[in-house]
PDB file of N, CA and C in Angstrom:
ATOM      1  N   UNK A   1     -44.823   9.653  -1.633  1.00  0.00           N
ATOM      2  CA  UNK A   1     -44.554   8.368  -2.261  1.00  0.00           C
ATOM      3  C   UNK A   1     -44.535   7.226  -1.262  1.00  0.00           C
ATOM      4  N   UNK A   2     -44.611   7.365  -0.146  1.00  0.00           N
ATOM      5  CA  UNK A   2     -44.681   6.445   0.819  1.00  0.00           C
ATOM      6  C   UNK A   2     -43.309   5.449   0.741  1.00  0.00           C
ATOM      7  N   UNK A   3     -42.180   6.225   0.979  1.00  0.00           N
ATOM      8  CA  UNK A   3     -41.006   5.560   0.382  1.00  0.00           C
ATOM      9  C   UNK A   3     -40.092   6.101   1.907  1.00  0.00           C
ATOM     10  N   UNK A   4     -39.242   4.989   2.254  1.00  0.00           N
ATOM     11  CA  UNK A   4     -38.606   5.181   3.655  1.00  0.00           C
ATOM     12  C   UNK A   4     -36.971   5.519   2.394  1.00  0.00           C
ATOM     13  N   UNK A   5     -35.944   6.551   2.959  1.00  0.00           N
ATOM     14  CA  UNK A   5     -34.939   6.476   2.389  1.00  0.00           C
ATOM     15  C   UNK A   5     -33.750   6.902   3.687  1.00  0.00           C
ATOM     16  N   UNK A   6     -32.847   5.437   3.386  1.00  0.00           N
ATOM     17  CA  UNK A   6     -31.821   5.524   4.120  1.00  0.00           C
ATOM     18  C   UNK A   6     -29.981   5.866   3.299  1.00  0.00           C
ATOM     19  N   UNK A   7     -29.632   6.719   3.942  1.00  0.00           N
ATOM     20  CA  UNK A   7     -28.457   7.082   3.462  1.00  0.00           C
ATOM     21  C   UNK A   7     -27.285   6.944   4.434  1.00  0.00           C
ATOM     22  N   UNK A   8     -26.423   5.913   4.554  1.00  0.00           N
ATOM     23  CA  UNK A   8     -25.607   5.634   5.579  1.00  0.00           C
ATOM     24  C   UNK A   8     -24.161   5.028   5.066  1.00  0.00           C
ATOM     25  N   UNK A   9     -23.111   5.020   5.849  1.00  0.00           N
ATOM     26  CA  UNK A   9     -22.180   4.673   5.608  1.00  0.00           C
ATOM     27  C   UNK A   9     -21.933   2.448   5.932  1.00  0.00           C
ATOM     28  N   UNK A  10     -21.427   1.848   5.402  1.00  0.00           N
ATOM     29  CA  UNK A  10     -21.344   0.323   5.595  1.00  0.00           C
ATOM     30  C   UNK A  10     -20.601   0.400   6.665  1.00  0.00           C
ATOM     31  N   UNK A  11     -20.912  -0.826   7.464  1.00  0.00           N
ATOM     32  CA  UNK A  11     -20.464  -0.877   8.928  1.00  0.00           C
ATOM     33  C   UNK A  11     -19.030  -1.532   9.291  1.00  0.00           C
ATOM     34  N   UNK A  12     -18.920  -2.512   8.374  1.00  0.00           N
ATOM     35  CA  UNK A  12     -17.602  -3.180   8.029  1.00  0.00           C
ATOM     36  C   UNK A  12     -16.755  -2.500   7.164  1.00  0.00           C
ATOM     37  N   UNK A  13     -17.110  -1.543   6.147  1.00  0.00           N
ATOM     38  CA  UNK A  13     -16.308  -0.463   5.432  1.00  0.00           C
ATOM     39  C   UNK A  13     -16.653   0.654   5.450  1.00  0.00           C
ATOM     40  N   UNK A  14     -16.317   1.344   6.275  1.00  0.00           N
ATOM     41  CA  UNK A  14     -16.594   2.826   6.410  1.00  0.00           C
ATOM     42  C   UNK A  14     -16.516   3.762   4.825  1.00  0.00           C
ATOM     43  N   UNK A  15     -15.637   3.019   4.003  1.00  0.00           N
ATOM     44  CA  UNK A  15     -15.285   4.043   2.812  1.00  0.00           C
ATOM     45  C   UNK A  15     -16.498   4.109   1.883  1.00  0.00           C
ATOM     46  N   UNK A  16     -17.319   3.050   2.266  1.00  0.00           N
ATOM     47  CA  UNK A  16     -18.458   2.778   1.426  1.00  0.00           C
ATOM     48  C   UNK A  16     -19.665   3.216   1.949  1.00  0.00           C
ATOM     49  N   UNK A  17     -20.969   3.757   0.873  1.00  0.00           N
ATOM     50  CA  UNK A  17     -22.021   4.291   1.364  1.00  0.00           C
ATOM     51  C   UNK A  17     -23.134   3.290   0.682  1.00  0.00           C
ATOM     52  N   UNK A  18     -24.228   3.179   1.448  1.00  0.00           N
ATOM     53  CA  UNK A  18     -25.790   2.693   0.798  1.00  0.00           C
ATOM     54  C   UNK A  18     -26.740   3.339   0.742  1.00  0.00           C
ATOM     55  N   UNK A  19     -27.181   3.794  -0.526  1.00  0.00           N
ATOM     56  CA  UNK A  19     -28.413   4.332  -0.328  1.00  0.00           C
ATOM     57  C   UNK A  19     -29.445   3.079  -0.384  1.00  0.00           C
ATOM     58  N   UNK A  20     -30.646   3.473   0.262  1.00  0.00           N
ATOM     59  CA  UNK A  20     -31.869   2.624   0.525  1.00  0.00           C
ATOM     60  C   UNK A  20     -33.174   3.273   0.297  1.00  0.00           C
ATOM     61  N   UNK A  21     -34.133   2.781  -0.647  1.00  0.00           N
ATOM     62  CA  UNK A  21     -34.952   3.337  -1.093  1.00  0.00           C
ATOM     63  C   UNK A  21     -35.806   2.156  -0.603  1.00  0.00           C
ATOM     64  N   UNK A  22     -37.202   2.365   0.205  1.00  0.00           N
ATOM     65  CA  UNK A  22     -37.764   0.499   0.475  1.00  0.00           C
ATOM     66  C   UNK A  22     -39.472   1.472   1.103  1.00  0.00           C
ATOM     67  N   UNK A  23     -39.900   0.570   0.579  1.00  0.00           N
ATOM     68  CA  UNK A  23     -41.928   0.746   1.472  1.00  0.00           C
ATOM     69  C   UNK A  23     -41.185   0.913   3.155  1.00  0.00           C
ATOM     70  N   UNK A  24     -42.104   1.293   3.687  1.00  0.00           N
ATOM     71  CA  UNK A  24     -42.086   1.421   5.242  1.00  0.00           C
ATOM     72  C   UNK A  24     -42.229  -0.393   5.708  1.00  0.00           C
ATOM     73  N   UNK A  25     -42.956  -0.980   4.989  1.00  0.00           N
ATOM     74  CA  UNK A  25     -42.976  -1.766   5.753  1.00  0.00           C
ATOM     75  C   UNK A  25     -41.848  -3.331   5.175  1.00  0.00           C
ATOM     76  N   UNK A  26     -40.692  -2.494   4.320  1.00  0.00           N
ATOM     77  CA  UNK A  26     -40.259  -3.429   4.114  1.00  0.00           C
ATOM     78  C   UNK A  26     -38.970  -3.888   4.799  1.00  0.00           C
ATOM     79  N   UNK A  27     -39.348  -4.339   6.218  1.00  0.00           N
ATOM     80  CA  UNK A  27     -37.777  -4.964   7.450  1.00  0.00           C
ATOM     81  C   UNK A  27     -38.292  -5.984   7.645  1.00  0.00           C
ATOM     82  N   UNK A  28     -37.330  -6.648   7.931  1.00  0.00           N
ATOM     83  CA  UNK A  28     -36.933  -7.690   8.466  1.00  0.00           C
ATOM     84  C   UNK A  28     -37.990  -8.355   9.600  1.00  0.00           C
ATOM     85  N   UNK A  29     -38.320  -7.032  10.588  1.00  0.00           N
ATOM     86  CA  UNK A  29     -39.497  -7.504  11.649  1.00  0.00           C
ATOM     87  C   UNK A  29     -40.799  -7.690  10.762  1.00  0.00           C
ATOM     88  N   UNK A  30     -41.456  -6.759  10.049  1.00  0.00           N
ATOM     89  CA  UNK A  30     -42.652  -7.205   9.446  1.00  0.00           C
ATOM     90  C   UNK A  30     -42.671  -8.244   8.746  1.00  0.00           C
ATOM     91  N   UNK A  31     -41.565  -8.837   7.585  1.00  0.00           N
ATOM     92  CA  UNK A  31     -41.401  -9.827   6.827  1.00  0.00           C
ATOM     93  C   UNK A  31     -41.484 -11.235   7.948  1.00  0.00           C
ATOM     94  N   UNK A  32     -40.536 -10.884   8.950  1.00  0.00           N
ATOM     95  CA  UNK A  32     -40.967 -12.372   9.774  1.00  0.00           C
ATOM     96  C   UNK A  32     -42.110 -12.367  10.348  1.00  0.00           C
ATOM     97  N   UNK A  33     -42.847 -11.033  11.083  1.00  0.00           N
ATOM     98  CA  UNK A  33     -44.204 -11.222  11.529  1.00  0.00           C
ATOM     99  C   UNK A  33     -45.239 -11.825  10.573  1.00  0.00           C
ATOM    100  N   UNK A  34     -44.967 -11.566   9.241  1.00  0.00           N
ATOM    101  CA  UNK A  34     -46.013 -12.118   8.377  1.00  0.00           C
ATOM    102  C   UNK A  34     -45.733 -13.745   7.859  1.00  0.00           C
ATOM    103  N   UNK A  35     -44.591 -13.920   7.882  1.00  0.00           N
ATOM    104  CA  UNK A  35     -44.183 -15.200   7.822  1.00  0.00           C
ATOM    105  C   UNK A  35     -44.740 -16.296   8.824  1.00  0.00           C
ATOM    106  N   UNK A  36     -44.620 -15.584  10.423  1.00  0.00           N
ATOM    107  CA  UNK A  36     -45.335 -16.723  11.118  1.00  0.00           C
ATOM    108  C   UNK A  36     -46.775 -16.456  11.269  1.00  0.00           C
ATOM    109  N   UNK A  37     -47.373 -15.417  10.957  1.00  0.00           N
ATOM    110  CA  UNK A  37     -48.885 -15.593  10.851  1.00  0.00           C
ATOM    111  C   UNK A  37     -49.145 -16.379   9.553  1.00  0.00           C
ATOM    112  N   UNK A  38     -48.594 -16.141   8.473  1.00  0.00           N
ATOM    113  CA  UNK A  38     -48.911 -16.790   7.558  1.00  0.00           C
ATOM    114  C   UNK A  38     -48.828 -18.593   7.790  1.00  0.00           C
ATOM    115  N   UNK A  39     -47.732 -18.793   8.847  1.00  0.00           N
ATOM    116  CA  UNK A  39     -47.927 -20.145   8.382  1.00  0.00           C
ATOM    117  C   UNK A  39     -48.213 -20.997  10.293  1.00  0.00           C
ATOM    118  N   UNK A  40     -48.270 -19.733  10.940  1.00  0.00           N
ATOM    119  CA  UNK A  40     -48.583 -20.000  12.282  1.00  0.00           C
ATOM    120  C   UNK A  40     -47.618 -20.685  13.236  1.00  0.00           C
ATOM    121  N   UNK A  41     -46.417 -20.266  13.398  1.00  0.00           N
ATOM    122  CA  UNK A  41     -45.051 -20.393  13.423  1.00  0.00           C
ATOM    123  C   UNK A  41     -45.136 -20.091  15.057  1.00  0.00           C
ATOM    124  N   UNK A  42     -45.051 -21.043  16.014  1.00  0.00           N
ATOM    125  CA  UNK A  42     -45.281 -20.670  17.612  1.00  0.00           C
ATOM    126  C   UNK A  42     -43.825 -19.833  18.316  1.00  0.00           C
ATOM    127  N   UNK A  43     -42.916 -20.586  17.247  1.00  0.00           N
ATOM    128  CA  UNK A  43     -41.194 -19.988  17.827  1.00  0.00           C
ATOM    129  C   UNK A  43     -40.069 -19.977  16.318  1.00  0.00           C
ATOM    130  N   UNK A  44     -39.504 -18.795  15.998  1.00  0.00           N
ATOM    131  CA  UNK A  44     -38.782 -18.378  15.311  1.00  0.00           C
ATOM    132  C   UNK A  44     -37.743 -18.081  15.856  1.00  0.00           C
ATOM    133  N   UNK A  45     -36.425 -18.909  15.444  1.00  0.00           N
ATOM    134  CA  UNK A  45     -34.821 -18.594  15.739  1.00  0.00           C
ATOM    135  C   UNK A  45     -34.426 -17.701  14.732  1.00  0.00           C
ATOM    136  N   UNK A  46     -33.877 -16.379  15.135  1.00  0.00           N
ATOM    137  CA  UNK A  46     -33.292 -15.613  14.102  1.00  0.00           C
ATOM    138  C   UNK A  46     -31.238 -15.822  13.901  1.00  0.00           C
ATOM    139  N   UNK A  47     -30.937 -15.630  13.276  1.00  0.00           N
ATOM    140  CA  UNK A  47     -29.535 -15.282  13.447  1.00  0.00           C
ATOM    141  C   UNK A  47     -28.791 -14.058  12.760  1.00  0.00           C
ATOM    142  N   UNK A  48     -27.680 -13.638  13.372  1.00  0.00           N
ATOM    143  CA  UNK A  48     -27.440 -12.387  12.718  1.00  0.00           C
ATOM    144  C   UNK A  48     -26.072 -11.065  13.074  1.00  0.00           C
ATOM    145  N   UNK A  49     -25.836 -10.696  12.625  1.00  0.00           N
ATOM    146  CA  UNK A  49     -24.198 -10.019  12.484  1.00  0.00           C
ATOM    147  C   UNK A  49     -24.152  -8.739  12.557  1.00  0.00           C
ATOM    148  N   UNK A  50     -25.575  -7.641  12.359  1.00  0.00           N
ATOM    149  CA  UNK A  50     -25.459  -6.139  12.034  1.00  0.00           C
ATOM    150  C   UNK A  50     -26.635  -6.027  12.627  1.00  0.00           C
ATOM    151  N   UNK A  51     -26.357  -4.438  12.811  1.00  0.00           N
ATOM    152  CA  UNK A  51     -27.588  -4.181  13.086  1.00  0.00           C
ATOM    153  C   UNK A  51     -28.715  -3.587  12.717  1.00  0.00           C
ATOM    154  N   UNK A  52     -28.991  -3.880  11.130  1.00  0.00           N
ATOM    155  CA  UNK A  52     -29.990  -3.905  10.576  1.00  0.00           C
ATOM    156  C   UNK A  52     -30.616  -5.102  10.949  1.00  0.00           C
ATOM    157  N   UNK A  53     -30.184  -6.480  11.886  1.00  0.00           N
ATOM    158  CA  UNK A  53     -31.110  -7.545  12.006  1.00  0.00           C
ATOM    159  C   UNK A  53     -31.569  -7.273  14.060  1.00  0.00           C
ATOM    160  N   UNK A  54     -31.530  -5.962  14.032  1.00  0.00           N
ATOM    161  CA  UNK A  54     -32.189  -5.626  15.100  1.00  0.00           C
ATOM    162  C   UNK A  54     -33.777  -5.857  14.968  1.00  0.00           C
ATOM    163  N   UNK A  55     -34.326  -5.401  13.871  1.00  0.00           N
ATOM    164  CA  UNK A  55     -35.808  -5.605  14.394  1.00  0.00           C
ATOM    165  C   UNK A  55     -36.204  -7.175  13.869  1.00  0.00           C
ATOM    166  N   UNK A  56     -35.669  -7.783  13.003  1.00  0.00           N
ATOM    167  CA  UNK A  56     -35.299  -9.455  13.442  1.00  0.00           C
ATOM    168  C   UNK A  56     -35.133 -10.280  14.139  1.00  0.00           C
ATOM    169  N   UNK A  57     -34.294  -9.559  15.157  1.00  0.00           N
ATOM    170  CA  UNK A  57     -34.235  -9.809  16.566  1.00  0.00           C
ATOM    171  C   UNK A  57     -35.611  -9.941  17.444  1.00  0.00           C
ATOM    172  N   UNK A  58     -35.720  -9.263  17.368  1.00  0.00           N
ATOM    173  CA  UNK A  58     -37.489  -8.044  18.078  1.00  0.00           C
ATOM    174  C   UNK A  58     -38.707  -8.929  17.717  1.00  0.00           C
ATOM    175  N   UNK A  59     -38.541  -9.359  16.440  1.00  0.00           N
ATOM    176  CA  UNK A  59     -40.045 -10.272  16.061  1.00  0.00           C
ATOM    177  C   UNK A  59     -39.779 -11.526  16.478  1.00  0.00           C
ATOM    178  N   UNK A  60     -38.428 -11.903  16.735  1.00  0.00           N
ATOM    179  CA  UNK A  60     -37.704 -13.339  17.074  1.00  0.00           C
ATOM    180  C   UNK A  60     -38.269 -13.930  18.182  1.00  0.00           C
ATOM    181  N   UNK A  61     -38.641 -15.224  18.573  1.00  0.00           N
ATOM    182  CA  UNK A  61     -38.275 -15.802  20.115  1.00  0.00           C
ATOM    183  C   UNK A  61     -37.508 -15.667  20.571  1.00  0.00           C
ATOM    184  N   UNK A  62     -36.092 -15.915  19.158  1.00  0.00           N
ATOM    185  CA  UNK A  62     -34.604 -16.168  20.306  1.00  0.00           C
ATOM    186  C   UNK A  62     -33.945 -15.315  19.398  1.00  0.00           C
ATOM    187  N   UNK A  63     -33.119 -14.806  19.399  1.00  0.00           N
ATOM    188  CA  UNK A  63     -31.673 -14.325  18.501  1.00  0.00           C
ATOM    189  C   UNK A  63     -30.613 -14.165  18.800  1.00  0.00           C
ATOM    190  N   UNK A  64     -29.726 -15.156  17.888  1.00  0.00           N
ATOM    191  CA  UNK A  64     -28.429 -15.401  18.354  1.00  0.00           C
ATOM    192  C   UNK A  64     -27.385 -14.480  17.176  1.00  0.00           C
ATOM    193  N   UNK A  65     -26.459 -13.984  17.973  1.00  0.00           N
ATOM    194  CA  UNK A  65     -25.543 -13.112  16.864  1.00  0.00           C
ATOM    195  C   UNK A  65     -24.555 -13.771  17.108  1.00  0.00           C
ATOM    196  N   UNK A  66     -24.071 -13.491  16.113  1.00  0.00           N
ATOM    197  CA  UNK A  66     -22.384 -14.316  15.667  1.00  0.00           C
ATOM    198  C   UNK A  66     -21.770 -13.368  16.793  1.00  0.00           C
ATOM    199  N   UNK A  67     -20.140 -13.753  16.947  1.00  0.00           N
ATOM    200  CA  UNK A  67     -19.332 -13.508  17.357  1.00  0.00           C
ATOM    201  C   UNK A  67     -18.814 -12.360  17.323  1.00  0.00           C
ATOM    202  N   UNK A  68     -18.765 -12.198  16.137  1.00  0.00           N
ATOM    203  CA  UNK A  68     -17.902 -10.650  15.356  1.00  0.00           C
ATOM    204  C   UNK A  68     -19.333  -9.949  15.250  1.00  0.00           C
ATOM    205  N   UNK A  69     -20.397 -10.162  15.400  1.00  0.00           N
ATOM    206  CA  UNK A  69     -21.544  -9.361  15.284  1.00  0.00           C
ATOM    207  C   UNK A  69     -20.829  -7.731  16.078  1.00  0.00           C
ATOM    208  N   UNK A  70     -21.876  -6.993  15.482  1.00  0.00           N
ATOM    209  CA  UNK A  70     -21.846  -5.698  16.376  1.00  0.00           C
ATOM    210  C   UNK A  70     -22.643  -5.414  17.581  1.00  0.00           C
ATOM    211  N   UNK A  71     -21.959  -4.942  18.494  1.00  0.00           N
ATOM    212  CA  UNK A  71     -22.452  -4.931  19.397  1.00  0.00           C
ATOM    213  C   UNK A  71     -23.578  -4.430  19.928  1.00  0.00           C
ATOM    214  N   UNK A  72     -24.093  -3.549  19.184  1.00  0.00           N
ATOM    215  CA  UNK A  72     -25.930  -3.238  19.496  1.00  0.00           C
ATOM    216  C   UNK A  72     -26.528  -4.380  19.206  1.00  0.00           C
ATOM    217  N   UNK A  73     -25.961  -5.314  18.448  1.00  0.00           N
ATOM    218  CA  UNK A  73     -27.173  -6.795  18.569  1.00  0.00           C
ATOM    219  C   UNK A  73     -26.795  -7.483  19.120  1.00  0.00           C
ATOM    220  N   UNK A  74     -24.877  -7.876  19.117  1.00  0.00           N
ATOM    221  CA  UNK A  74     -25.149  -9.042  20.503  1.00  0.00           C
ATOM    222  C   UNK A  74     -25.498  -8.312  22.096  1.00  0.00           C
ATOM    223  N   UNK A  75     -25.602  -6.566  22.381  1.00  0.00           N
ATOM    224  CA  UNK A  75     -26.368  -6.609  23.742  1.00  0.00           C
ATOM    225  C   UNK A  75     -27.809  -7.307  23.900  1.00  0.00           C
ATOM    226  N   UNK A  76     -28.692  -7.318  22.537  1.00  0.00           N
ATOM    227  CA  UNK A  76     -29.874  -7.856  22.947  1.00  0.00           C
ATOM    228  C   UNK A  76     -30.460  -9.499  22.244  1.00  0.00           C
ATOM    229  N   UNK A  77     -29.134 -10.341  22.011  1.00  0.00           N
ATOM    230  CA  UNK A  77     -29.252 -11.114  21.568  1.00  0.00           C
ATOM    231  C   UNK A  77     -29.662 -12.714  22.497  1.00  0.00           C
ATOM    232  N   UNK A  78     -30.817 -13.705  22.269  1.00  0.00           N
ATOM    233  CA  UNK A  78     -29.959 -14.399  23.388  1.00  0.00           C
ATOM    234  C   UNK A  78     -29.038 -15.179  23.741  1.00  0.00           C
ATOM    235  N   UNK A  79     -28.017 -15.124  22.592  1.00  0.00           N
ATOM    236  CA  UNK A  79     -26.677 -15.592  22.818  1.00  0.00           C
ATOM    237  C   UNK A  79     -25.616 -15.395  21.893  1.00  0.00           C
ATOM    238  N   UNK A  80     -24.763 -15.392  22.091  1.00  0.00           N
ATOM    239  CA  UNK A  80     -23.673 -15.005  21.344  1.00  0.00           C
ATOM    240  C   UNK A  80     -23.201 -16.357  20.739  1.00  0.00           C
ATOM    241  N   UNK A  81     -22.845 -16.925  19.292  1.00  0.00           N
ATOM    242  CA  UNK A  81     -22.495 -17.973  19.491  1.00  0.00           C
ATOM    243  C   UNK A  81     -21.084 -17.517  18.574  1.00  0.00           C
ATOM    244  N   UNK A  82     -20.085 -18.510  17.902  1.00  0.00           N
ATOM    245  CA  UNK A  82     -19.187 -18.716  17.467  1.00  0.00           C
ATOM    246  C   UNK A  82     -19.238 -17.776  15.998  1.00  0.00           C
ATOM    247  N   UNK A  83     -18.023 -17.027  15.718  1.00  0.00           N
ATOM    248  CA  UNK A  83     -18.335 -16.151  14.616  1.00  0.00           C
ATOM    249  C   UNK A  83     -18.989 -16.830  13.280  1.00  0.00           C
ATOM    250  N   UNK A  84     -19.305 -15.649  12.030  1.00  0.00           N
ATOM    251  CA  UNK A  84     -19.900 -16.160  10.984  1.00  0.00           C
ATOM    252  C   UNK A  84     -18.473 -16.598  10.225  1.00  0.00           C
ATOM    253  N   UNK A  85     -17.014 -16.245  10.968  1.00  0.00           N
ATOM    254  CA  UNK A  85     -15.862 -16.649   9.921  1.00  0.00           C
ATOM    255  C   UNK A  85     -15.811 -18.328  10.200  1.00  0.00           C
ATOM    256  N   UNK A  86     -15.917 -18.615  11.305  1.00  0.00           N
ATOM    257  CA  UNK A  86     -16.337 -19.944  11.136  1.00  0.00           C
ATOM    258  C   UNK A  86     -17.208 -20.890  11.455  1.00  0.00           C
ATOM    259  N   UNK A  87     -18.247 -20.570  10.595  1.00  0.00           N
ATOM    260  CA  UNK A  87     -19.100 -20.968  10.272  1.00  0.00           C
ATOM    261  C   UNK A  87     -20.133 -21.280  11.689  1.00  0.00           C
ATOM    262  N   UNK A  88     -20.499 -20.271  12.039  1.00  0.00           N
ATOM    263  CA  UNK A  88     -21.129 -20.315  13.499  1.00  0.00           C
ATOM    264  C   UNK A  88     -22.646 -21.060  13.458  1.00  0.00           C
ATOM    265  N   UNK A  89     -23.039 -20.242  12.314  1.00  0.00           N
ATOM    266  CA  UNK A  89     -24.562 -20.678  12.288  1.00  0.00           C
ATOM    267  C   UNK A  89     -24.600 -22.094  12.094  1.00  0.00           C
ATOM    268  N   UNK A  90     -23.856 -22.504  10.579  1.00  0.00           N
ATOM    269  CA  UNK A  90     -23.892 -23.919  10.481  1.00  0.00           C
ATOM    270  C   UNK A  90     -23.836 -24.556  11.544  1.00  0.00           C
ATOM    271  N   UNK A  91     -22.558 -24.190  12.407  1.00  0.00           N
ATOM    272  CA  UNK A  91     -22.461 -25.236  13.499  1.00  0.00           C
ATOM    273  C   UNK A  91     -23.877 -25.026  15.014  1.00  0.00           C
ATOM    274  N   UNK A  92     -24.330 -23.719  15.000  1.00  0.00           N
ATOM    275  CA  UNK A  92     -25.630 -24.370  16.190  1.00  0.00           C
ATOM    276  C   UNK A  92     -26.269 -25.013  15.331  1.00  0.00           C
ATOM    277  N   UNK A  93     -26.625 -24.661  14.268  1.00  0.00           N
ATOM    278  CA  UNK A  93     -28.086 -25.552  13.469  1.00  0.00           C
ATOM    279  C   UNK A  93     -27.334 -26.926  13.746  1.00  0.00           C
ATOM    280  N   UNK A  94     -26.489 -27.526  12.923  1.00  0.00           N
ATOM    281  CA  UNK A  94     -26.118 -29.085  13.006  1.00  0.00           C
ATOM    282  C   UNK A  94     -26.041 -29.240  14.832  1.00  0.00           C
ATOM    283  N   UNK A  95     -25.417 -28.910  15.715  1.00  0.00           N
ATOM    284  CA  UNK A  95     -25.273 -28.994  17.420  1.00  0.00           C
ATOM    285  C   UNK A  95     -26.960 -28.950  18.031  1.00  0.00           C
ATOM    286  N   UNK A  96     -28.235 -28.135  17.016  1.00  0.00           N
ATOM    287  CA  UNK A  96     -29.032 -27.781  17.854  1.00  0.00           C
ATOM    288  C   UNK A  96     -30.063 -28.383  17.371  1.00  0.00           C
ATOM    289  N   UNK A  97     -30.324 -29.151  16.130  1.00  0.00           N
ATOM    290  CA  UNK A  97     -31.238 -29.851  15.005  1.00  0.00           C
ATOM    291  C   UNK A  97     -31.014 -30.506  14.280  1.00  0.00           C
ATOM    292  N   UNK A  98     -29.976 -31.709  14.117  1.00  0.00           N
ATOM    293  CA  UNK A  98     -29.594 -32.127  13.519  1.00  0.00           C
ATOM    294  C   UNK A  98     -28.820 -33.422  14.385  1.00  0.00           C
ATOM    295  N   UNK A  99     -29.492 -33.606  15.363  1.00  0.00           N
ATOM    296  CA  UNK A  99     -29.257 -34.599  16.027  1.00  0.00           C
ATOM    297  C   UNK A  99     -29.861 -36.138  15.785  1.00  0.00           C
TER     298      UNK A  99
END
């Protein structure tokens, strides 16, 4: 069936499980790779908290993880900024584009 299936426990609630039924090619890295070919995108900022936005990371120029992120993404992130409890992203976007 050409069907990827993930069975794992939630990372913030252990008591809870996800199953995942998805095409192979349906992450996060292919969706943005096709996004900037599609529209020819020279640099993509990702942002992100888990590490399912590892291969997000990977197709990224830059990727910044929140604060409280887990730590397999802020090791390969390029920066750590202020958590998502308050409001981290909002604040680089307005600090970084919105000048």
């Amino acid at each position: 069936f050409n069907v990827q299936v993930h069975f794992l426990s939630d990372e913030f609630f252990p008591d809870y499980f996800w199953l995942e039924l998805s095409h192979p090619k349906a992450t996060k890295e292919y969706a943005l790779n096709y996004i900037k070919t599609l529209f020819n995108f020279d640099e993509i900022i990702a942002f992100g908290d888990n590490s399912n936005d590892i291969s997000l990371f990977n197709a990224s120029s830059k990727g910044f993880a929140v604060k409280n992120a887990k730590d397999a993404l802020k090791n390969i992130a390029t920066d750590v900024i202020e958590s998502n409890d308050n409001d981290g992203v909002a604040k680089f976007i307005l600090n970084h584009f919105m000048r």
